[in-house]
N, C-alpha and C. Protein backbone atom coordinates (compact mmCIF):
# COMPACT_ATOMS: atom_id res chain seq x y z
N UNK A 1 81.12 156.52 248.50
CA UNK A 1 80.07 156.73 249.47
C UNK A 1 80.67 156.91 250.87
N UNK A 2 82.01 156.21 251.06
CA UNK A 2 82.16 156.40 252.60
C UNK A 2 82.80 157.53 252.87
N UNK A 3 83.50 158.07 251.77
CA UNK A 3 84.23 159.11 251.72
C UNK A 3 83.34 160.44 252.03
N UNK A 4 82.09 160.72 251.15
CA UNK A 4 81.22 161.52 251.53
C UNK A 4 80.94 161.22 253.38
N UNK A 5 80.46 160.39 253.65
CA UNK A 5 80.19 159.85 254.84
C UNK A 5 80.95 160.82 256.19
N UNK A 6 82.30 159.98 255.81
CA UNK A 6 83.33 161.10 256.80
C UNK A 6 83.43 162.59 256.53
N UNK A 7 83.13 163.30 255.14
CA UNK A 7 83.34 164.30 254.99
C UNK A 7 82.19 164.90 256.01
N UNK A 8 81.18 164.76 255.54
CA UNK A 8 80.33 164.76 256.37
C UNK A 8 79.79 164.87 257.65
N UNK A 9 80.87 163.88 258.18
CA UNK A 9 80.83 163.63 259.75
C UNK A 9 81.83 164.86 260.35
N UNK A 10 83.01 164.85 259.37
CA UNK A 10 84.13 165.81 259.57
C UNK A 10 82.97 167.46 259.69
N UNK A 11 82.70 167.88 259.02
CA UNK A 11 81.76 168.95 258.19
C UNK A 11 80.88 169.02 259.96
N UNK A 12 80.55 168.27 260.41
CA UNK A 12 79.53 168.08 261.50
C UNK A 12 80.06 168.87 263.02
N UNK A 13 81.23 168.20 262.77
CA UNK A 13 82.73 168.04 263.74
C UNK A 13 82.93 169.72 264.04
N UNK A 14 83.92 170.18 262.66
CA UNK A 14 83.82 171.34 262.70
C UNK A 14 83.04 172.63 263.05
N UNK A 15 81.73 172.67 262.56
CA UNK A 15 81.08 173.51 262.83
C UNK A 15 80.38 174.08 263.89
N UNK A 16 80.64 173.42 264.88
CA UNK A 16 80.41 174.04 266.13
C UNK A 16 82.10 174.93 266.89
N UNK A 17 82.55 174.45 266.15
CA UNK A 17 84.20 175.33 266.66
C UNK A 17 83.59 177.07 265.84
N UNK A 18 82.70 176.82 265.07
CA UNK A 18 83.08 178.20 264.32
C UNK A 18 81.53 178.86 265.17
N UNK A 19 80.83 178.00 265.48
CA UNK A 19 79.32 178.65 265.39
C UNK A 19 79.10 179.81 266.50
N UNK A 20 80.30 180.58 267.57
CA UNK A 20 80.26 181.28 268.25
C UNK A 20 81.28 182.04 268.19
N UNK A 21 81.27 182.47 267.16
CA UNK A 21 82.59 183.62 266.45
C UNK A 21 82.69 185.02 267.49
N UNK A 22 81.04 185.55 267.11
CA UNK A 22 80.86 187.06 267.77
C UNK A 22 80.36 186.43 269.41
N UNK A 23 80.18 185.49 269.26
CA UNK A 23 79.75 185.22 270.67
C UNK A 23 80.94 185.37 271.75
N UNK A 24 81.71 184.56 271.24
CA UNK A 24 83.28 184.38 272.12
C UNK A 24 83.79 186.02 272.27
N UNK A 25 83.54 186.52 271.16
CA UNK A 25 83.97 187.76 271.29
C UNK A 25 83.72 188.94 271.98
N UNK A 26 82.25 188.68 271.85
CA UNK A 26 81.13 189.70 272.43
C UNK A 26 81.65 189.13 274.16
N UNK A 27 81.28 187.88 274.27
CA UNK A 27 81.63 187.55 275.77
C UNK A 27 83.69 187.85 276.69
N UNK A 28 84.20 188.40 275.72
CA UNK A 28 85.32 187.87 275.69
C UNK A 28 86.37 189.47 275.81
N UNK A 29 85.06 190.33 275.35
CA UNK A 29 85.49 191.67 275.48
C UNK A 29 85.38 192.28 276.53
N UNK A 30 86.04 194.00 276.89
CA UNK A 30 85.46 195.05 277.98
C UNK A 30 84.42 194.84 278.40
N UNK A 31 83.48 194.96 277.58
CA UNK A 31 82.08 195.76 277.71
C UNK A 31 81.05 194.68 278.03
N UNK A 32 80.30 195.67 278.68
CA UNK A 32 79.42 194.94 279.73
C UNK A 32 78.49 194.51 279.35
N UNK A 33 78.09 193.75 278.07
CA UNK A 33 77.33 193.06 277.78
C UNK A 33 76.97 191.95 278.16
N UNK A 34 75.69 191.39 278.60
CA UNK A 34 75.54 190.13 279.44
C UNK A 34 75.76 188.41 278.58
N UNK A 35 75.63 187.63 279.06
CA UNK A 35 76.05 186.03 278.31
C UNK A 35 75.08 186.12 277.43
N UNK A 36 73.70 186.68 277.44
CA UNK A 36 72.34 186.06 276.94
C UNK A 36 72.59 187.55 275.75
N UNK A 37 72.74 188.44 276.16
CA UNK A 37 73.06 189.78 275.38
C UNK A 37 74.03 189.07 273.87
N UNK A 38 75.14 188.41 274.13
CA UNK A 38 76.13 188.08 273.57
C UNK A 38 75.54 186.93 272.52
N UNK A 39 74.92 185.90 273.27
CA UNK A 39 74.28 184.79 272.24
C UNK A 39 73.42 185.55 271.58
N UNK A 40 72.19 186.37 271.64
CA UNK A 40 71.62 187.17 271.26
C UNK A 40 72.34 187.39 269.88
N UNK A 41 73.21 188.10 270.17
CA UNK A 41 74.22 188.58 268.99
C UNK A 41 74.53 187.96 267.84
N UNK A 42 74.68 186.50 268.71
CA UNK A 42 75.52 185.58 267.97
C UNK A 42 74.18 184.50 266.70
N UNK A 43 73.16 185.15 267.68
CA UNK A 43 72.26 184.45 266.46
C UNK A 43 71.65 185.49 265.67
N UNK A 44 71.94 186.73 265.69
CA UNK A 44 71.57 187.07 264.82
C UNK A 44 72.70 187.49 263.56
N UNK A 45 74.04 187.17 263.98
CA UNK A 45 75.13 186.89 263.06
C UNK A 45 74.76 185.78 262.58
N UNK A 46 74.52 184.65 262.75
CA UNK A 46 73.96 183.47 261.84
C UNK A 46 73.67 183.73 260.97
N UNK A 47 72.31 184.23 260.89
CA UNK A 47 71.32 184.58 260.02
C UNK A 47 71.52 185.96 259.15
N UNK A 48 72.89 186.60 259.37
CA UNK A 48 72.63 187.68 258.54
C UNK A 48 74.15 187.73 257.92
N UNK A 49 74.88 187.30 258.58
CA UNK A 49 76.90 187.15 258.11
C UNK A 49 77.38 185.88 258.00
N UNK A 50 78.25 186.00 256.71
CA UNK A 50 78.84 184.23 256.51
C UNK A 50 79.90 184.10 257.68
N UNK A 51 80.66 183.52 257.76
CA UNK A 51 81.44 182.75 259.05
C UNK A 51 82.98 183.63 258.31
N UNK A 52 83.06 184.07 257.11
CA UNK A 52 84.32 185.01 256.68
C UNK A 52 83.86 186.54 257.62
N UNK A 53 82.52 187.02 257.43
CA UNK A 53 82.01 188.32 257.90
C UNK A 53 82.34 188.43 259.13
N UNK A 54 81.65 187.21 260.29
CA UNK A 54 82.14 186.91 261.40
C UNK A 54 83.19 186.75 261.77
N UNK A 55 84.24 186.03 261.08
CA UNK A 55 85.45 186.48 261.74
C UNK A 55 86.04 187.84 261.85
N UNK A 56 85.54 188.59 260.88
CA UNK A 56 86.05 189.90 260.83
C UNK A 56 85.18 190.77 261.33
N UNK A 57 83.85 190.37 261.82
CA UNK A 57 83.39 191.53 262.87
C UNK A 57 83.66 191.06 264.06
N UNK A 58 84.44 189.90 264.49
CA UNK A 58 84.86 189.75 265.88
C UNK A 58 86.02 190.28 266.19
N UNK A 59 86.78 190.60 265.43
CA UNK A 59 87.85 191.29 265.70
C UNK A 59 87.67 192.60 266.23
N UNK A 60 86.70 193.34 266.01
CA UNK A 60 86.17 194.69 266.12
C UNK A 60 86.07 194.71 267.41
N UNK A 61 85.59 193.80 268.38
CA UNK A 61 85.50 194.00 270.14
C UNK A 61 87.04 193.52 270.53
N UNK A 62 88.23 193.59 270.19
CA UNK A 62 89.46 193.73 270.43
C UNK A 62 90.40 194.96 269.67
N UNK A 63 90.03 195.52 268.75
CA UNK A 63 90.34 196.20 268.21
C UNK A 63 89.30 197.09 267.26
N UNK A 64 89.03 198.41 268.57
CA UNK A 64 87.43 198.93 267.74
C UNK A 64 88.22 199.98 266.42
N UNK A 65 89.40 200.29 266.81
CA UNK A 65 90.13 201.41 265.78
C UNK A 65 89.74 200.34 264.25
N UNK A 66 89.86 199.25 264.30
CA UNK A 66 89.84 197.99 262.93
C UNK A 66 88.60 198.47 262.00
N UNK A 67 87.87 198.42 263.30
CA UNK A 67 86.35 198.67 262.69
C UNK A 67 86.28 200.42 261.96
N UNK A 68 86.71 201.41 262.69
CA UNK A 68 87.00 202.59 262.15
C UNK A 68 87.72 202.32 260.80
N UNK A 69 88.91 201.74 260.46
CA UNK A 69 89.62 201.93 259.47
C UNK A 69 88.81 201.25 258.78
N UNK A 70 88.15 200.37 258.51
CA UNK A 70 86.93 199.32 257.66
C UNK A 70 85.76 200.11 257.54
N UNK A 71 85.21 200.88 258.09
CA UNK A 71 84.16 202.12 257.61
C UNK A 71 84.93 203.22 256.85
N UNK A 72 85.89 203.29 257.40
CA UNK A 72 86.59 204.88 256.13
C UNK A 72 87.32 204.30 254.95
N UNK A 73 87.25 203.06 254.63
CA UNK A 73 88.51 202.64 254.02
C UNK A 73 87.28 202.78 252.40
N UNK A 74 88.68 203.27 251.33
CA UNK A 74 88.16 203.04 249.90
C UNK A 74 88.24 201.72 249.46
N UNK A 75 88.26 200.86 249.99
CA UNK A 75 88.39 199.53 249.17
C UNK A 75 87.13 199.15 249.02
N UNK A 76 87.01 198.69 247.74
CA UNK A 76 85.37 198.11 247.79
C UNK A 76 84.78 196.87 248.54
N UNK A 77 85.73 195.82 248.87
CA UNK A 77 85.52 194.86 249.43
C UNK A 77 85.09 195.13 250.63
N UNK A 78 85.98 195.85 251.48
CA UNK A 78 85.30 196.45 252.81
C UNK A 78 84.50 197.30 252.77
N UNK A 79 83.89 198.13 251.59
CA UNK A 79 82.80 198.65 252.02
C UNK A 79 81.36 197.67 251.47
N UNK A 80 81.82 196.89 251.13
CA UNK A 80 80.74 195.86 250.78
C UNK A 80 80.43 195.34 251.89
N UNK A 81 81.70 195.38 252.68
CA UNK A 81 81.29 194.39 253.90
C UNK A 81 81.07 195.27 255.18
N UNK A 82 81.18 196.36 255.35
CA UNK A 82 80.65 197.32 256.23
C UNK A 82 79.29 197.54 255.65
N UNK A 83 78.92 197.18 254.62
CA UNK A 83 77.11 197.54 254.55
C UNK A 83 76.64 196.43 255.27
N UNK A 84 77.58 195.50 255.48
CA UNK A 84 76.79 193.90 255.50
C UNK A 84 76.66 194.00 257.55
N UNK A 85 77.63 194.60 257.61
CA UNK A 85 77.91 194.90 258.97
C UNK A 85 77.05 196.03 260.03
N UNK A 86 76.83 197.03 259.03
CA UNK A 86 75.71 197.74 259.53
C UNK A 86 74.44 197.21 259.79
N UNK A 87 74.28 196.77 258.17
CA UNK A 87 72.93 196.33 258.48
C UNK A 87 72.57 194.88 259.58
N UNK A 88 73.71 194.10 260.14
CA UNK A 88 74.12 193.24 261.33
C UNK A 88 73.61 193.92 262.58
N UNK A 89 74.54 194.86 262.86
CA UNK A 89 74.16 196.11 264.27
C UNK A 89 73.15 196.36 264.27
N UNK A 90 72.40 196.43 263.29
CA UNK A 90 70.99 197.66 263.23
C UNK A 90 69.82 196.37 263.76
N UNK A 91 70.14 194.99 263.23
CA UNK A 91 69.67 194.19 263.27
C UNK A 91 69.87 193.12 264.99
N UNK A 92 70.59 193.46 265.27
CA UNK A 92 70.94 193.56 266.85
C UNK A 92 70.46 193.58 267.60
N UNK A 93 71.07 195.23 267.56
CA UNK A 93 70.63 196.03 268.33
C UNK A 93 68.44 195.92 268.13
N UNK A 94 68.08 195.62 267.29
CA UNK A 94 66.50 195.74 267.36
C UNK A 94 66.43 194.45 268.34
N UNK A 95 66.75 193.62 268.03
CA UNK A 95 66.66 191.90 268.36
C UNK A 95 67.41 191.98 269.73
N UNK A 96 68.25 192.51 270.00
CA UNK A 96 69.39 192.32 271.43
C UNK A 96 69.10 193.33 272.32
N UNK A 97 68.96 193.98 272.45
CA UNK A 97 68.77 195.12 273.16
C UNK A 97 67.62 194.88 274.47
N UNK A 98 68.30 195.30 275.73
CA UNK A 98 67.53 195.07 277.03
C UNK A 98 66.73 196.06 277.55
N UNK A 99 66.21 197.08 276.67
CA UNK A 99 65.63 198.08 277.20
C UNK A 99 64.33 197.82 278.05
């Protein structure tokens, strides 16, 4: 029982180190996206990408060529995960967007 306990507490601990993946990123990049633009983002990565997806669509605002080679690439894994990624942006951009 105590063992669960700490796992637990540990489990608690952690998850705020991860819970602003695209956020850090989004905020962390060029582009002129605002703080509230960026959290924006970052919650709707919650709700639509696991914390593996997220790490690898944060890489994309440091390296956008990544994201190019991950849309053209034949591997199935990445194109599994570029559908997952589109449909992220599309989902965004509806939800984030300051027009």
């Amino acid at each position: 029982m105590k063992i669960l306990q700490i796992s637990s507490a540990i489990l608690l601990m952690c998850a705020p180190l991860n819970a602003a993946t695209i956020e850090n990123a989004c905020n962390g990049s060029n582009r002129t996206a605002s703080n509230e633009t960026c959290s924006c983002i970052q919650k709707v990565a919650n709700v639509s990408l696991s914390s593996r997806d997220q790490k690898q669509a944060a890489k994309f605002f440091k390296n956008p060529q990544l994201a190019q080679d991950t849309r053209q690439s034949d591997n199935p894994s990445k194109e599994r995960f570029w559908l997952r990624y589109k449909a992220f942006g599309m989902l965004a951009e509806e939800n984030c967007s300051t027009s």
